[in-house]
C-alpha atoms as a PDB file:
ATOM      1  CA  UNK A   1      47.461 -33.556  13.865  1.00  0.00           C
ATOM      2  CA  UNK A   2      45.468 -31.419  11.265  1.00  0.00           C
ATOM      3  CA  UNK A   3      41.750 -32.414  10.756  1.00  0.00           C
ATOM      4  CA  UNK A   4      41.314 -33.740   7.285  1.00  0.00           C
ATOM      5  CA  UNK A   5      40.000 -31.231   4.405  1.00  0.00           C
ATOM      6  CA  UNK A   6      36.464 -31.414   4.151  1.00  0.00           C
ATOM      7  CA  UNK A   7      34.633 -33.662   1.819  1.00  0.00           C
ATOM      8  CA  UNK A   8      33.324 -32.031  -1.546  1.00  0.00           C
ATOM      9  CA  UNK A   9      29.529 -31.722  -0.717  1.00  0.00           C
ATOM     10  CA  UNK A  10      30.521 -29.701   3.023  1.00  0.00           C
ATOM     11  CA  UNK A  11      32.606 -27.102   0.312  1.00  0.00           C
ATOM     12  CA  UNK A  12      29.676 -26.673  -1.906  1.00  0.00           C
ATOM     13  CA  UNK A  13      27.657 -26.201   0.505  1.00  0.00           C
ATOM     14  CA  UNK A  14      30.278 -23.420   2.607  1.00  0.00           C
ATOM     15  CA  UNK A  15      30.648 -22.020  -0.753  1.00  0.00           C
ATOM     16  CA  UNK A  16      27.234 -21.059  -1.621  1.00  0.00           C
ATOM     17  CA  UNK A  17      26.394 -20.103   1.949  1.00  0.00           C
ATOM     18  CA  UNK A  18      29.009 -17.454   1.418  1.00  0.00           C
ATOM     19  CA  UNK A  19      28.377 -16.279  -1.612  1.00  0.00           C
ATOM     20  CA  UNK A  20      24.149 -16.298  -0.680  1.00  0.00           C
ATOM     21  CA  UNK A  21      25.975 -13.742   2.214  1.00  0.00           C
ATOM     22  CA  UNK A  22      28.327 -12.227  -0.177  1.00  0.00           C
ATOM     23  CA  UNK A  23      25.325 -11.475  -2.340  1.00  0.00           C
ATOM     24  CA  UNK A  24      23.063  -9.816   0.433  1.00  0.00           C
ATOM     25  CA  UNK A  25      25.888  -7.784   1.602  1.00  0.00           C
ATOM     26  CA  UNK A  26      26.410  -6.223  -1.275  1.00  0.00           C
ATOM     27  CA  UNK A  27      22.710  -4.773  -0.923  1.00  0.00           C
ATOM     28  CA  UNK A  28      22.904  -4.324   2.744  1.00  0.00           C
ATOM     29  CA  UNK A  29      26.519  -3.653   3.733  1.00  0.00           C
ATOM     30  CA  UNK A  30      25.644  -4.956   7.581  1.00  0.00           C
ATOM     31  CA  UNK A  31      24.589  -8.305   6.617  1.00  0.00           C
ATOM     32  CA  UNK A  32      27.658  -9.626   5.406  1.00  0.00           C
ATOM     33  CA  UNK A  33      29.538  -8.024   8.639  1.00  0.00           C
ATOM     34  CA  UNK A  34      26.890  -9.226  10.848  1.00  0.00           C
ATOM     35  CA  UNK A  35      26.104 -12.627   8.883  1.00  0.00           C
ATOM     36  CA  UNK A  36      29.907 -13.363   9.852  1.00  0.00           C
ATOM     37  CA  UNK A  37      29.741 -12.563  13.422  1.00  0.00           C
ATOM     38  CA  UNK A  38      27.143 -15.179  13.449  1.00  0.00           C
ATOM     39  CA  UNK A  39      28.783 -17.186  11.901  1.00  0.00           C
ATOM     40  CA  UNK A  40      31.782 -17.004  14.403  1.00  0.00           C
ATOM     41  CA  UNK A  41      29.567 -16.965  17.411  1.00  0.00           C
ATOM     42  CA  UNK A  42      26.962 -20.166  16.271  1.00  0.00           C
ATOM     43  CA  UNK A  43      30.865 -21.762  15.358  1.00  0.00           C
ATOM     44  CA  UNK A  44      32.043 -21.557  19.229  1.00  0.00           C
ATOM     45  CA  UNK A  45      28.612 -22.442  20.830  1.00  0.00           C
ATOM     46  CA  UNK A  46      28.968 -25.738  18.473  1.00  0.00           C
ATOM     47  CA  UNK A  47      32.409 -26.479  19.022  1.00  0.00           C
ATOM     48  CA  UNK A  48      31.459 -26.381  23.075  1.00  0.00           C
ATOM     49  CA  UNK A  49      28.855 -29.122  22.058  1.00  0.00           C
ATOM     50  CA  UNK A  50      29.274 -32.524  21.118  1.00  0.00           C
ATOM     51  CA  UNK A  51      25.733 -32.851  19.520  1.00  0.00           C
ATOM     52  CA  UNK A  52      27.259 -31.655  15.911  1.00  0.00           C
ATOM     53  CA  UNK A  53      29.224 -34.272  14.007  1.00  0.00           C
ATOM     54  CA  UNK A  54      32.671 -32.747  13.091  1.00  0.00           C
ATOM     55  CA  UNK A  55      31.513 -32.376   9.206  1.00  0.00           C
ATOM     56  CA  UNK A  56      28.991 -29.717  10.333  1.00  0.00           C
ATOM     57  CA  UNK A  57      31.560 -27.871  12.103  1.00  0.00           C
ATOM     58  CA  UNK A  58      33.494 -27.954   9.182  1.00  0.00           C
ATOM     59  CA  UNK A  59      30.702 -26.318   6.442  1.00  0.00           C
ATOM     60  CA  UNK A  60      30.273 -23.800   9.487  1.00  0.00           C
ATOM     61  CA  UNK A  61      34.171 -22.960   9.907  1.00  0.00           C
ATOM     62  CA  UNK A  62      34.552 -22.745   6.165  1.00  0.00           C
ATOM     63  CA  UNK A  63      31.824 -20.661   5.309  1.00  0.00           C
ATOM     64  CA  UNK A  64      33.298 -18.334   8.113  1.00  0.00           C
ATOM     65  CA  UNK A  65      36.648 -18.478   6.365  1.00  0.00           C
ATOM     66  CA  UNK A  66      35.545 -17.462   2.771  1.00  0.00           C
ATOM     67  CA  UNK A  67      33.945 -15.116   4.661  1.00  0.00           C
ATOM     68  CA  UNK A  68      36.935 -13.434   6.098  1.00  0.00           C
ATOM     69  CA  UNK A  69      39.253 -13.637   3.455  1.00  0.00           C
ATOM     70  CA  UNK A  70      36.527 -11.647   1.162  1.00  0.00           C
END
């Protein structure tokens, strides 16, 4: 079973984080590379810890998505 989309504020809130990292990687072409390797990395050490609700993993997944298919 899929996990349901997220809710509308967790997309607005993945989508501006992206384009915030969109926007600084265009000035710095590192950030955006190593802004999603953060991403990717703060995603797993969350996922491994059941302190973060599932919605927060989901505006850190998504973010990490837009990110990669930039």
């Amino acid at each position: 079973m899929s996990s349901p989309l997220p809710d509308q504020a967790t997309q607005t809130i993945a989508v501006l984080a992206a384009c915030f990292a969109q926007t600084l990687g265009k000035k710095d072409p590192e950030f955006a590379a190593a802004f999603e390797k953060n991403i990717q990395e703060l995603y797993s050490r969350m996922r491994d810890n059941s302190y973060f609700p599932s919605e927060t993993l989901q505006a850190v997944r998504l973010v990490g998505d837009l990110l990669k298919n930039h």
